[in-house]
Every structure is written in C-alpha cells, then in structure tokens.
C-alpha atoms as a PDB file:
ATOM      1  CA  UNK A   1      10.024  -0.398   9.923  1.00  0.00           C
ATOM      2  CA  UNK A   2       6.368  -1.026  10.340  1.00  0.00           C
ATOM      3  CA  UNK A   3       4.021   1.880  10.082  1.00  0.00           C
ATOM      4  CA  UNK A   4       0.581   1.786  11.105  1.00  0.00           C
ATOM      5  CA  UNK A   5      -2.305   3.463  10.538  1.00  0.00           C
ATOM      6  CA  UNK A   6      -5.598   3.937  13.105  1.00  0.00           C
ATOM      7  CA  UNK A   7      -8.682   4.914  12.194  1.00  0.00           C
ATOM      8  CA  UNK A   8     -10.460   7.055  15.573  1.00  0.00           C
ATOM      9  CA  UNK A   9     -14.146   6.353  16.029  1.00  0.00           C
ATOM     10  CA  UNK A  10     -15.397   2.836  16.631  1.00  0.00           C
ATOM     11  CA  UNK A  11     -11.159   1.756  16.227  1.00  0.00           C
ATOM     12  CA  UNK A  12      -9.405   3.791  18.468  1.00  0.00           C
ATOM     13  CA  UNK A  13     -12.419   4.781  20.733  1.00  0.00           C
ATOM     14  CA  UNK A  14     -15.390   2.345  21.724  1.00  0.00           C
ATOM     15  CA  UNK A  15     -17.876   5.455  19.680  1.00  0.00           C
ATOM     16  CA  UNK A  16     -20.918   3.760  18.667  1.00  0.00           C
ATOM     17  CA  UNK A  17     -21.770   3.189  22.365  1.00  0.00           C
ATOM     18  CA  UNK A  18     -21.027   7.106  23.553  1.00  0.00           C
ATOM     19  CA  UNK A  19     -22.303   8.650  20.561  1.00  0.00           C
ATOM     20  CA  UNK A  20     -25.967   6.456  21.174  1.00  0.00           C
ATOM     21  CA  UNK A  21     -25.851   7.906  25.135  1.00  0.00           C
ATOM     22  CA  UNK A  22     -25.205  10.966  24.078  1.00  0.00           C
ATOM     23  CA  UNK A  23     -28.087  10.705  22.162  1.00  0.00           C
ATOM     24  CA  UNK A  24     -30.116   9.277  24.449  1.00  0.00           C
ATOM     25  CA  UNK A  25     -29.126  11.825  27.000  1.00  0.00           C
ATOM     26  CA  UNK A  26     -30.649  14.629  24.082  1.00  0.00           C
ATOM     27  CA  UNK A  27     -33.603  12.658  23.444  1.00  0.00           C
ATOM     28  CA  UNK A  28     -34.825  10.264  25.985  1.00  0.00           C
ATOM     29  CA  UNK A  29     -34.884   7.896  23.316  1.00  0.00           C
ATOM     30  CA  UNK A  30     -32.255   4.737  24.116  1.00  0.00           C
ATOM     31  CA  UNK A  31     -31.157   3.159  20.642  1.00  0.00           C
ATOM     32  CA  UNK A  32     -28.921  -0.241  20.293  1.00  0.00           C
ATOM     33  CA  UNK A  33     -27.801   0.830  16.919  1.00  0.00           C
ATOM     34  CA  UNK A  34     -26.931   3.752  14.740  1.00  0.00           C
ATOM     35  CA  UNK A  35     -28.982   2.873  11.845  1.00  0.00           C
ATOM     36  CA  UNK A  36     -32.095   2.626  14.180  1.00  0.00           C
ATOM     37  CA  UNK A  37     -31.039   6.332  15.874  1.00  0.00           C
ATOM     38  CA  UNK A  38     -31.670   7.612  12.089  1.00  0.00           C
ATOM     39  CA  UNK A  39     -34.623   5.657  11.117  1.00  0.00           C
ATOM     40  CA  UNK A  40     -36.382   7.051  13.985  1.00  0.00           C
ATOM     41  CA  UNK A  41     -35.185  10.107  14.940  1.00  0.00           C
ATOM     42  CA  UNK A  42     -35.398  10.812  11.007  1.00  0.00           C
ATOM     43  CA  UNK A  43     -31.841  12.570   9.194  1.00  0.00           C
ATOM     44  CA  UNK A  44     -32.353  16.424  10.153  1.00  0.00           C
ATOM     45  CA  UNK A  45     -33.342  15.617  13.778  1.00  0.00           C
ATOM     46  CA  UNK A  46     -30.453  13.091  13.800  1.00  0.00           C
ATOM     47  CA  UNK A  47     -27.593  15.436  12.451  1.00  0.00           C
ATOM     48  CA  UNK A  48     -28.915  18.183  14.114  1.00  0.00           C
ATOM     49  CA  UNK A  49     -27.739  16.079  16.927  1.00  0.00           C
ATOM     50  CA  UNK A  50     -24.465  14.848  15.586  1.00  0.00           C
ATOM     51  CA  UNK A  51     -23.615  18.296  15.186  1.00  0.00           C
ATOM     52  CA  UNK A  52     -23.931  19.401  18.587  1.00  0.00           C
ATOM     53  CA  UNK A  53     -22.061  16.219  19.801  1.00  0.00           C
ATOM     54  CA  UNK A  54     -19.099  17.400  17.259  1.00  0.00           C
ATOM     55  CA  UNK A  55     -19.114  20.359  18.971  1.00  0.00           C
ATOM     56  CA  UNK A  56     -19.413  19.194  22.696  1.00  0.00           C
ATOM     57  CA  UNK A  57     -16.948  18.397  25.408  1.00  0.00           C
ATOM     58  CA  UNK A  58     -18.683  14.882  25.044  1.00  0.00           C
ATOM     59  CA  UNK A  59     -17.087  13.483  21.722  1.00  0.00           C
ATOM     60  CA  UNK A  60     -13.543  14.025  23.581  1.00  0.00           C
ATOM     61  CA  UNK A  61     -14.254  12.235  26.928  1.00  0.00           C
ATOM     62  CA  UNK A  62     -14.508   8.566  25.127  1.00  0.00           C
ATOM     63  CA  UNK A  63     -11.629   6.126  26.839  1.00  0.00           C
ATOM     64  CA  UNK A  64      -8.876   5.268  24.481  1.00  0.00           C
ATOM     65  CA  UNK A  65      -9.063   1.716  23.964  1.00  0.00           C
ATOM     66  CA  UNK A  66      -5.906   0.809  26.470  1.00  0.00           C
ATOM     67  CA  UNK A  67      -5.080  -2.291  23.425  1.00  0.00           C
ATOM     68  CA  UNK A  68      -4.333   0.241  20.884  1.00  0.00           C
ATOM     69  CA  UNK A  69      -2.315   2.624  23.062  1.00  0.00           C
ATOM     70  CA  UNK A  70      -0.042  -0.185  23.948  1.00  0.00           C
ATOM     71  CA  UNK A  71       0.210  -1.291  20.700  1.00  0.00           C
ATOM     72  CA  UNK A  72       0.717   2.360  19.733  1.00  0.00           C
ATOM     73  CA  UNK A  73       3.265   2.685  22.434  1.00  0.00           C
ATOM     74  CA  UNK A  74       5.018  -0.870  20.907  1.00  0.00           C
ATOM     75  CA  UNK A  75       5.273   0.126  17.404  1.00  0.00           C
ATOM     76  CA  UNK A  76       7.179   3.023  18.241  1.00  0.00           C
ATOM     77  CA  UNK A  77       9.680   0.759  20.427  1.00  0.00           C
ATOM     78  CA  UNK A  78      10.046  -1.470  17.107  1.00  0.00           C
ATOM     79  CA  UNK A  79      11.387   1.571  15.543  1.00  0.00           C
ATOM     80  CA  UNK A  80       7.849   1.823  13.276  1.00  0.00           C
ATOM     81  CA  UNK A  81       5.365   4.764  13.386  1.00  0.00           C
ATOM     82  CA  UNK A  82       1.686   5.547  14.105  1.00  0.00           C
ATOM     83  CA  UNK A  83      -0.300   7.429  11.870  1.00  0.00           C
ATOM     84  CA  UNK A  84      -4.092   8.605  12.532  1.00  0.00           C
ATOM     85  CA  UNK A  85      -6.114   8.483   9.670  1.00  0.00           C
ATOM     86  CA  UNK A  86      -9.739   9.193  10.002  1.00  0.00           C
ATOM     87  CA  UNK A  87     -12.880  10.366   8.099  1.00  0.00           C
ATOM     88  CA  UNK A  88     -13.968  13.150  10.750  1.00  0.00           C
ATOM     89  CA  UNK A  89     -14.816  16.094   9.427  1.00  0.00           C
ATOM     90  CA  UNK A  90     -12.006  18.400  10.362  1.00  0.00           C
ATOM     91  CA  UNK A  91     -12.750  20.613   7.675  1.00  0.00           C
ATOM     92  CA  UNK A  92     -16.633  21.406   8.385  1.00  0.00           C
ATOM     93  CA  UNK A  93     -15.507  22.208  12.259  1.00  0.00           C
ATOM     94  CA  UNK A  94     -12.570  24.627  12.878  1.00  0.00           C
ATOM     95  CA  UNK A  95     -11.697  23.381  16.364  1.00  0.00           C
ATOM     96  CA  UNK A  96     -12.394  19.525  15.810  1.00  0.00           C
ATOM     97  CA  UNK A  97      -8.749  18.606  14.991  1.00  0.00           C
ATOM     98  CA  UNK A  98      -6.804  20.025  17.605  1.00  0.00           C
ATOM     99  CA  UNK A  99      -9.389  19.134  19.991  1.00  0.00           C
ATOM    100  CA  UNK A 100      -8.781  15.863  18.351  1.00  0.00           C
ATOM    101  CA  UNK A 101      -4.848  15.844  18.975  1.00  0.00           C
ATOM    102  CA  UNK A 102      -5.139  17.009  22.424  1.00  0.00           C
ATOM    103  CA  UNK A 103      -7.677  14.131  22.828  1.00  0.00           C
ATOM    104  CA  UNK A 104      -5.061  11.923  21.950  1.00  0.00           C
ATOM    105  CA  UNK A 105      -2.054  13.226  23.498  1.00  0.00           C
ATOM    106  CA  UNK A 106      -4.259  13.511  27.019  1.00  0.00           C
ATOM    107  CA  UNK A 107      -4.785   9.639  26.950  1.00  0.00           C
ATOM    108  CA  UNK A 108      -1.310   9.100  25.783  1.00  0.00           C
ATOM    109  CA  UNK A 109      -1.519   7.894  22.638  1.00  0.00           C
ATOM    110  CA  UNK A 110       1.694   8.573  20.483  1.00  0.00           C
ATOM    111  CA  UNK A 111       1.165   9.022  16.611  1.00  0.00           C
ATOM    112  CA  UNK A 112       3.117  11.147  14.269  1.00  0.00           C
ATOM    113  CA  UNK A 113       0.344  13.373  12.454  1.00  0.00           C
ATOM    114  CA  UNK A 114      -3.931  12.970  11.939  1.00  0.00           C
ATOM    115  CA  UNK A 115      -4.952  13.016   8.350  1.00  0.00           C
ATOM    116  CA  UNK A 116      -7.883  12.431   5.884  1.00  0.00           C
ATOM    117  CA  UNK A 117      -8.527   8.902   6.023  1.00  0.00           C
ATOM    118  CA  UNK A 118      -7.759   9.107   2.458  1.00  0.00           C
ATOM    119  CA  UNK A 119      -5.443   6.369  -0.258  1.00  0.00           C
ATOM    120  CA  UNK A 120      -3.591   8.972  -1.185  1.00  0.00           C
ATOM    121  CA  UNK A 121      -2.256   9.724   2.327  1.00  0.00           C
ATOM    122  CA  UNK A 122      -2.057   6.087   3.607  1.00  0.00           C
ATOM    123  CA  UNK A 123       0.207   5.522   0.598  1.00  0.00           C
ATOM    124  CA  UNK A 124       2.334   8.761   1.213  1.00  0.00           C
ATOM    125  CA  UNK A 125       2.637   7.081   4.592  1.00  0.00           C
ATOM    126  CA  UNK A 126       4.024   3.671   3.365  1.00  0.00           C
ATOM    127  CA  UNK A 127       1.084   2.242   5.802  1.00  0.00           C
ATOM    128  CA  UNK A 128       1.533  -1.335   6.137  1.00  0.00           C
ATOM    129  CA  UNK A 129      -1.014  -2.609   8.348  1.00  0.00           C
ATOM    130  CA  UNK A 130      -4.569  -0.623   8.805  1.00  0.00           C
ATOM    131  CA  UNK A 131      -6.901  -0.282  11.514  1.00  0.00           C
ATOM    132  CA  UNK A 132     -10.293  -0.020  11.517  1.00  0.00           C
ATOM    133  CA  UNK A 133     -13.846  -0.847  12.202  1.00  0.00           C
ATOM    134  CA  UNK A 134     -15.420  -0.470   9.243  1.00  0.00           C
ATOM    135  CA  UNK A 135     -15.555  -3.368   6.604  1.00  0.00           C
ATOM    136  CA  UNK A 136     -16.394  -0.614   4.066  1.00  0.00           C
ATOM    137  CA  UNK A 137     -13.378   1.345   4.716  1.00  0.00           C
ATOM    138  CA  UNK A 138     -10.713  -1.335   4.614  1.00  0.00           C
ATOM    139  CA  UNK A 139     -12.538  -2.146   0.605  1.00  0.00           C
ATOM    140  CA  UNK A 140     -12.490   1.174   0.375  1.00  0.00           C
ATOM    141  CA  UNK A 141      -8.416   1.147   1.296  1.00  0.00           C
ATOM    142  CA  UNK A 142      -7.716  -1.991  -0.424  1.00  0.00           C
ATOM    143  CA  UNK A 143      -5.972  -0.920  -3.777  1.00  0.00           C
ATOM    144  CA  UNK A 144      -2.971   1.182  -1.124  1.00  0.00           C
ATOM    145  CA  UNK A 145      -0.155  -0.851  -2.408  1.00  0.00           C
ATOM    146  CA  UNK A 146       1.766  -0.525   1.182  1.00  0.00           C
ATOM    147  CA  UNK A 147      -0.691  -2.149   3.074  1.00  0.00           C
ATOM    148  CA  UNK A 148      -0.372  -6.014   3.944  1.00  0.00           C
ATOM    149  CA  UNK A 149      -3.313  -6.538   6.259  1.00  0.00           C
ATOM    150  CA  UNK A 150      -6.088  -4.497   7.491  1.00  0.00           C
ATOM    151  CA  UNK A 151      -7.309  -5.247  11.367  1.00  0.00           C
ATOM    152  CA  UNK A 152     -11.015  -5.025  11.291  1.00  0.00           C
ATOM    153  CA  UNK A 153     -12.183  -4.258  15.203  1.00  0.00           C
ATOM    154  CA  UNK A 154     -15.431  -5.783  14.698  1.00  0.00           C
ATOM    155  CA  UNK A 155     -17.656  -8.465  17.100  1.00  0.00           C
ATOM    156  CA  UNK A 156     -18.787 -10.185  13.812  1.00  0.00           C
ATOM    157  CA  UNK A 157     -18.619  -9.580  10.737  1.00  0.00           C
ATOM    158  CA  UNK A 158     -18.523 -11.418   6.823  1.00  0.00           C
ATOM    159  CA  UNK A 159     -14.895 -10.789   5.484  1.00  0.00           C
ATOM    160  CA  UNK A 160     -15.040 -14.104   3.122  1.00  0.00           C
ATOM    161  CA  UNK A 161     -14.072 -12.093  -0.240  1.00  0.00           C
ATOM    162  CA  UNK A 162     -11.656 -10.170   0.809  1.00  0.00           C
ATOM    163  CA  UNK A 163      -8.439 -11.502  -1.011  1.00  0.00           C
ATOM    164  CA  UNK A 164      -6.931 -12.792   2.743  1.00  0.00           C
ATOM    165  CA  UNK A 165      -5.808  -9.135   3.250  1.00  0.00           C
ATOM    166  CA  UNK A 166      -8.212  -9.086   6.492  1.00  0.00           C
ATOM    167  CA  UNK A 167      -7.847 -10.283   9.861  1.00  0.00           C
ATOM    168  CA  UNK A 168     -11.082  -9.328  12.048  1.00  0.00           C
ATOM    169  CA  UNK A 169     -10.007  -9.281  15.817  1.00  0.00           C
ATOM    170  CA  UNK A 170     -12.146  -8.159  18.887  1.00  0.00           C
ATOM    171  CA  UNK A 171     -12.178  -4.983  20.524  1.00  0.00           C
ATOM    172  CA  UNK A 172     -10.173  -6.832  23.218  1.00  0.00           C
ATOM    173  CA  UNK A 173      -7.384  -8.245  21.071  1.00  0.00           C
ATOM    174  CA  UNK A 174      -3.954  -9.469  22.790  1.00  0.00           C
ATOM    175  CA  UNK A 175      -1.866  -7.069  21.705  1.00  0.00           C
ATOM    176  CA  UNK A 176       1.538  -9.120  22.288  1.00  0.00           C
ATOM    177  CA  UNK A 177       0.021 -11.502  19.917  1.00  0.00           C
ATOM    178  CA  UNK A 178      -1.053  -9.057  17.352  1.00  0.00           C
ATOM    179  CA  UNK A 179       2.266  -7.323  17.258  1.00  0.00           C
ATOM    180  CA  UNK A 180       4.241 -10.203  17.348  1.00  0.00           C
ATOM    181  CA  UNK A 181       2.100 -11.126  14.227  1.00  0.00           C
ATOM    182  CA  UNK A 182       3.172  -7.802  12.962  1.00  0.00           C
ATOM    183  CA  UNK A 183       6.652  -8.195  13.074  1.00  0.00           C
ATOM    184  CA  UNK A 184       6.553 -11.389  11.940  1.00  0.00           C
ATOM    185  CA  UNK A 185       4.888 -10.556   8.705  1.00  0.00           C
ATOM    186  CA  UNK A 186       6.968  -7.557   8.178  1.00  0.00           C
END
C-alpha cells in the first residue's frame, strides 16, 4: 500500500502567485517574489497582510492543481492513502482548518485527515513518498524512516546533496508517469 503525503501551499495549490495578487490587490505594489514582498513592504506591514489573507475568502479560492487530484484520486484506486500534511497555522486561526477541509473536499481532492506537517506524524502515517515545494522541508523530513522519495514541485532548484532521496518534477508533472514510478518503487 502506498501512502502519500501532500504538503498544501505552493504543492497542492499554485500559492506563491495568489498570495503576491492578493497582495498586490492590498497594496498597489506588484511583487515577482515573496522575499521581495517582505523586503519592501517591511515584516509588520507584510504580516499584517498575511493575516488578513488567512482570514479571507481569498486563501480558499486557489485552483487545486488538477495533477495532484488525479494522482490523489489514483492512489486511492491502488488501494494506498492520501494524507495532508502542512505547516499552516491551524492553531493561531480557529476557522483555518475546516475552511481548509472544505477547500479540499469542494475541489475534490480525497485525503484521509490534515495534520502538522510534522516527522512525528508523517511517520505515524507510514508516508512513503512526500510532496512538496519546499527544498527546506523535504531536509527538514529526511530522517522519517517511511519515506522513499520526496517530490519537490519546484521550476529549478539545487537538490545535488540530497542522498538520491529527491526527485524535483514541474508543477505540470505526468501523473501516469509519476505513479507508475510509484508503484514501481513500492
């Protein structure tokens, strides 16, 4: 059985690019990157901002990656499971994590539960392959036992040293190839 685990923002959902319009829709301001939305807008103007995008009907209007609900949809066919595993934070806003799940259910996305991006839960999981966009998260993840390969949804991006437990793909992937790679490796 293969279980898999999906981080949400940047992974599931294309979020760099919404969260920057929403910001430019706040500001006026249009930014290519994060990093240069916080350099300039300077940290308290900046989260003051993230925090009213948490809170808006905005953050749960970005498309579902159509990819990753097929493959979703194909892991469950294979008899596996998909578990959502992010570092939101669910905690800090009450309504964030059903407002989350509904998110997800509304675009058809089948998972069994969304968790604290954590090792601890990715191992109680028995994840074997990880999603993700961040480089710094799958190093983070890297000492889960379960896990065989992480899937880093990057353009670009240096994964030399990582132990060949990394396979970086594009946010348009094949996703007949990618789970027959899966299954294959399983």
């Amino acid at each position: 059985m293969i279980n898999v685990s999906l981080d949400i923002d940047g992974t599931i959902s294309d979020y760099p690019i919404h969260w920057l319009n929403y910001i430019r829709s706040k500001t006026g301001l249009n930014f290519l990157t994060v990093n240069a939305a916080k350099i300039s807008l300077g940290l308290a103007k900046y989260n003051q901002i993230k925090n009213l995008y948490r809170e808006s009907e905005d953050k749960y209007s970005i498309p579902v990656r159509d990819h990753l609900r097929i493959l979703a949809t194909d892991v469950y066919k294979t008899g596996g499971k998909v578990y959502i595993n992010s570092r939101r934070p669910f905690a800090d806003y009450p309504s964030m994590l059903n407002l989350t799940r509904q998110w997800l259910i509304s675009n058809n996305l089948p998972f069994e539960s969304i968790q604290t991006k954590s090792d601890l839960n990715l191992s109680r999981q028995n994840i074997m392959y990880h999603f993700d966009d961040e480089i710094s998260e799958c190093y983070r993840l890297q000492k889960v036992n379960s896990i065989k390969k992480f899937f880093l949804i990057s353009p670009s991006c240096d994964i030399s040293n990582f132990n060949d437990k990394i396979i970086e793909i594009s946010p348009n992937f094949s996703v007949d190839s990618l789970l027959g790679y899966m299954i294959d490796n399983s």
